[in-house]
N, C-alpha and C. Protein backbone atom coordinates (compact mmCIF):
# COMPACT_ATOMS: atom_id res chain seq x y z
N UNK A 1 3.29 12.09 0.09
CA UNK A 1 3.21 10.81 -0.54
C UNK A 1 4.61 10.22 -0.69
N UNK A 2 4.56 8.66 -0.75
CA UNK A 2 5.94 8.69 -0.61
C UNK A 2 5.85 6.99 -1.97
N UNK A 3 7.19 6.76 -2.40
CA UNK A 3 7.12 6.18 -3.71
C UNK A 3 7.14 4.73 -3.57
N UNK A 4 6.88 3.58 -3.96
CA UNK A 4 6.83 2.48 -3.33
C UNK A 4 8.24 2.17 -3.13
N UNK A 5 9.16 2.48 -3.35
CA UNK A 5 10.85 2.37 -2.84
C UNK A 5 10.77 2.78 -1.75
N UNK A 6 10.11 4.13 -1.38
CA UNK A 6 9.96 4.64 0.12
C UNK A 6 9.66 4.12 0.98
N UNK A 7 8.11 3.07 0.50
CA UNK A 7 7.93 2.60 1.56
C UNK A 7 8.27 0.96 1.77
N UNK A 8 9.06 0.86 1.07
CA UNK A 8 9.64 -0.64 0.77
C UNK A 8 10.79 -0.68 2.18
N UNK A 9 11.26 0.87 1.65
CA UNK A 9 12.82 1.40 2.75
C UNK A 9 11.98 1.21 3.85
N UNK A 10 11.23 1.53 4.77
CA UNK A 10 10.62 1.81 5.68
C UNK A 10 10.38 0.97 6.59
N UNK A 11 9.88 -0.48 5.82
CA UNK A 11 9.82 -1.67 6.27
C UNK A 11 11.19 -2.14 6.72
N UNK A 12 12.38 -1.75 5.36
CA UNK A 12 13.78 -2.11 6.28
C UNK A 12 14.33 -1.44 7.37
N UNK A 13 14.01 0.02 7.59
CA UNK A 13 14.04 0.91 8.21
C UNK A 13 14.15 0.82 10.09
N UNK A 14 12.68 -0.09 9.46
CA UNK A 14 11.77 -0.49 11.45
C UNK A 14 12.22 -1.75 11.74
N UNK A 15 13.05 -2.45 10.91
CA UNK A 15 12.69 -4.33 11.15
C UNK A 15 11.28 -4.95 10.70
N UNK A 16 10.36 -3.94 10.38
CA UNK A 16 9.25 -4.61 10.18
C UNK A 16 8.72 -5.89 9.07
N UNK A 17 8.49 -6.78 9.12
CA UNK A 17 8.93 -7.75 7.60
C UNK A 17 7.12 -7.05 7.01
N UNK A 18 6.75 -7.21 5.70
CA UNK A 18 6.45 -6.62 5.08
C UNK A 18 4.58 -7.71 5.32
N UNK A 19 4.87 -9.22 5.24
CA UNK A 19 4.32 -10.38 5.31
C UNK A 19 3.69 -9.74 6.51
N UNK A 20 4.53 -9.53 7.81
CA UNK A 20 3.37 -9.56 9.06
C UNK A 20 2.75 -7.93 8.96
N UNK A 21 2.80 -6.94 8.13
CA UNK A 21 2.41 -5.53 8.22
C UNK A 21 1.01 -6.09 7.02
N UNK A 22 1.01 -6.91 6.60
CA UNK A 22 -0.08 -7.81 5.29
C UNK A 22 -1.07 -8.09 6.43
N UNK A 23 -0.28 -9.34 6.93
CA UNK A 23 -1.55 -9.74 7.93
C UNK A 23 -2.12 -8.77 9.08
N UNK A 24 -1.50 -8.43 9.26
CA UNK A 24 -2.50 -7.13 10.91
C UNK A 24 -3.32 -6.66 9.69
N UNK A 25 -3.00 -6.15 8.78
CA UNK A 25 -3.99 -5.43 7.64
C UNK A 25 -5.46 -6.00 7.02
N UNK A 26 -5.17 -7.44 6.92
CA UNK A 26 -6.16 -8.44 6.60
C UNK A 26 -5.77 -8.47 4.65
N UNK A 27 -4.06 -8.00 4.25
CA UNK A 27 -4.07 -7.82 3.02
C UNK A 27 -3.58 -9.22 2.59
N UNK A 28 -3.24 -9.26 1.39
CA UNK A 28 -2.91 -10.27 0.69
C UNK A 28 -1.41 -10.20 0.47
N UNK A 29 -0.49 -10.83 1.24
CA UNK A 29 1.15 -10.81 1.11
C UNK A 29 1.20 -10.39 -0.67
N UNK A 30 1.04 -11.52 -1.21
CA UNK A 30 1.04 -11.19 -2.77
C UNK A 30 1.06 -10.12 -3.25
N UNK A 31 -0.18 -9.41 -2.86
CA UNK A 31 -0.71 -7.98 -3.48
C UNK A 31 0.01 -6.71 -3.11
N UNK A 32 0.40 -7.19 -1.79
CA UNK A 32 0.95 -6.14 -1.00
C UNK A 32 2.55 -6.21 -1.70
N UNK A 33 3.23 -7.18 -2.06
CA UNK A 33 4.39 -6.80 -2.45
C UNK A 33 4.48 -6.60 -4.05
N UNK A 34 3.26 -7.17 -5.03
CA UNK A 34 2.80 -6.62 -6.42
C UNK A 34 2.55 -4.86 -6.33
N UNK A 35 2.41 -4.37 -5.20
CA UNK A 35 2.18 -2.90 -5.21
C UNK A 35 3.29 -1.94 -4.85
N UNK A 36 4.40 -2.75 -3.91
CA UNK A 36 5.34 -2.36 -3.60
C UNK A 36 6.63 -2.66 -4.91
N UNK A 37 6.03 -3.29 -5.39
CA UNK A 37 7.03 -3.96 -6.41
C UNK A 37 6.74 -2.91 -8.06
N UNK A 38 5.51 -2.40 -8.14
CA UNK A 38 5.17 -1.53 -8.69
C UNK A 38 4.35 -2.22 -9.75
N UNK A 39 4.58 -3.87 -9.50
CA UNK A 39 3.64 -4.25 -10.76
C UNK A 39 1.97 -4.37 -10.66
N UNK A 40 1.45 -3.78 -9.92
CA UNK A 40 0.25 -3.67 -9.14
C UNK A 40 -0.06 -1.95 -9.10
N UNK A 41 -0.27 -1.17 -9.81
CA UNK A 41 -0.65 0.10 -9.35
C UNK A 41 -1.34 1.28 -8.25
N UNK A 42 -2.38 0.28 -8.30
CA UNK A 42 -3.04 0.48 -6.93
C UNK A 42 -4.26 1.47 -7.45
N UNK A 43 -4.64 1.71 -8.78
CA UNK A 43 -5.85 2.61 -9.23
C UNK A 43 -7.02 2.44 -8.73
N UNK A 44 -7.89 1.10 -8.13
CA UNK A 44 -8.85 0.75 -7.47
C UNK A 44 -8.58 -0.53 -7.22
N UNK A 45 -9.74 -0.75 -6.34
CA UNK A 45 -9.98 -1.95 -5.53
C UNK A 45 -9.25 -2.35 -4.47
N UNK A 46 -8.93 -3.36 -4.02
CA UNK A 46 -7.65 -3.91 -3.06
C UNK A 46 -6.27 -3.08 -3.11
N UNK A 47 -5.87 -3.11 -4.20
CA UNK A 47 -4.61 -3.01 -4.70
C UNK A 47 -4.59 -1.42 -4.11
N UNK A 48 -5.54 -0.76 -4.18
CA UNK A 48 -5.61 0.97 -4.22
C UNK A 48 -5.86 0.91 -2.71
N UNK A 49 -6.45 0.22 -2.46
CA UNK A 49 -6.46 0.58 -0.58
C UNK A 49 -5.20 0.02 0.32
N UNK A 50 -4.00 -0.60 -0.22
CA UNK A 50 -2.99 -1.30 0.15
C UNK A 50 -2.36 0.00 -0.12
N UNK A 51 -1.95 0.55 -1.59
CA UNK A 51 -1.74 2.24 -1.70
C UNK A 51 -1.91 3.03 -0.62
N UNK A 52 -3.00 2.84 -0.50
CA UNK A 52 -3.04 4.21 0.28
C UNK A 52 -2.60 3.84 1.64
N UNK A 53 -2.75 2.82 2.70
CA UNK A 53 -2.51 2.21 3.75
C UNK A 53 -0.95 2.28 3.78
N UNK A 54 -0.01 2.22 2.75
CA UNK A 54 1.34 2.29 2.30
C UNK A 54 1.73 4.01 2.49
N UNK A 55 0.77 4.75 1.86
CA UNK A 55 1.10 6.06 1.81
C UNK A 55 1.71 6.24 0.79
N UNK A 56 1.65 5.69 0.01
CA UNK A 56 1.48 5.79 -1.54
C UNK A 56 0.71 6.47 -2.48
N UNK A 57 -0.29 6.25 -2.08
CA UNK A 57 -1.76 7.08 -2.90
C UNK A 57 -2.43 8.24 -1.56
N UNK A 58 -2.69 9.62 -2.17
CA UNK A 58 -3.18 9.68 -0.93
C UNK A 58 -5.22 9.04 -0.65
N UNK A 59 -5.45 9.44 0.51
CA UNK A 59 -6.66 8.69 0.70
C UNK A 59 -7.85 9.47 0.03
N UNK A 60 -9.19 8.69 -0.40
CA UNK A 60 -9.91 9.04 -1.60
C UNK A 60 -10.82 10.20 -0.76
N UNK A 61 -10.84 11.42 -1.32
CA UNK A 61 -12.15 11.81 -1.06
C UNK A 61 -13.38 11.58 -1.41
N UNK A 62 -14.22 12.21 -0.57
CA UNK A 62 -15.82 12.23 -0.80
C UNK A 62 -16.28 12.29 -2.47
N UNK A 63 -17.33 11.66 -2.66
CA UNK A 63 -17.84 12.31 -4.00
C UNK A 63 -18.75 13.20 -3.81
N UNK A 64 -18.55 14.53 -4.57
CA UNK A 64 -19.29 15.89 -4.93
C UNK A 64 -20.73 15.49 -4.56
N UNK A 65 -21.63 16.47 -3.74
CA UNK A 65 -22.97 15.85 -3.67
C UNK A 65 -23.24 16.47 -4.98
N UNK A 66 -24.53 15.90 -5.53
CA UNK A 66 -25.10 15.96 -6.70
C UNK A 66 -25.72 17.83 -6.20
């Protein structure tokens, strides 16, 4: 897992701007840099699948069968 500084670096890293790694994604520029920015957590919904797509969160497992 890596920390949203990590993957903030990463983007400067490749040249990649952060805006066009949003759109191929279908994410929300906004959200995507509220998560990188840390004011966005990423615990569920959008915000948590931008996480994990970041490598931030890792990805959710299965739920326990009953």
């Amino acid at each position: 897992m890596k920390t949203p500084k990590q993957a903030k670096a990463e983007f400067e890293e490749r040249g990649l701007p952060i805006s066009s790694w949003a759109d191929e994604r279908g994410f929300s520029r906004a959200l995507v840099y509220a998560v990188l920015a840390g004011r966005k957590k990423g615990k569920r919904g959008v915000s948590h699948e931008i996480a994990v797509a970041l490598g931030i969160k890792p990805a959710p497992r299965g739920l326990p069968s009953p």
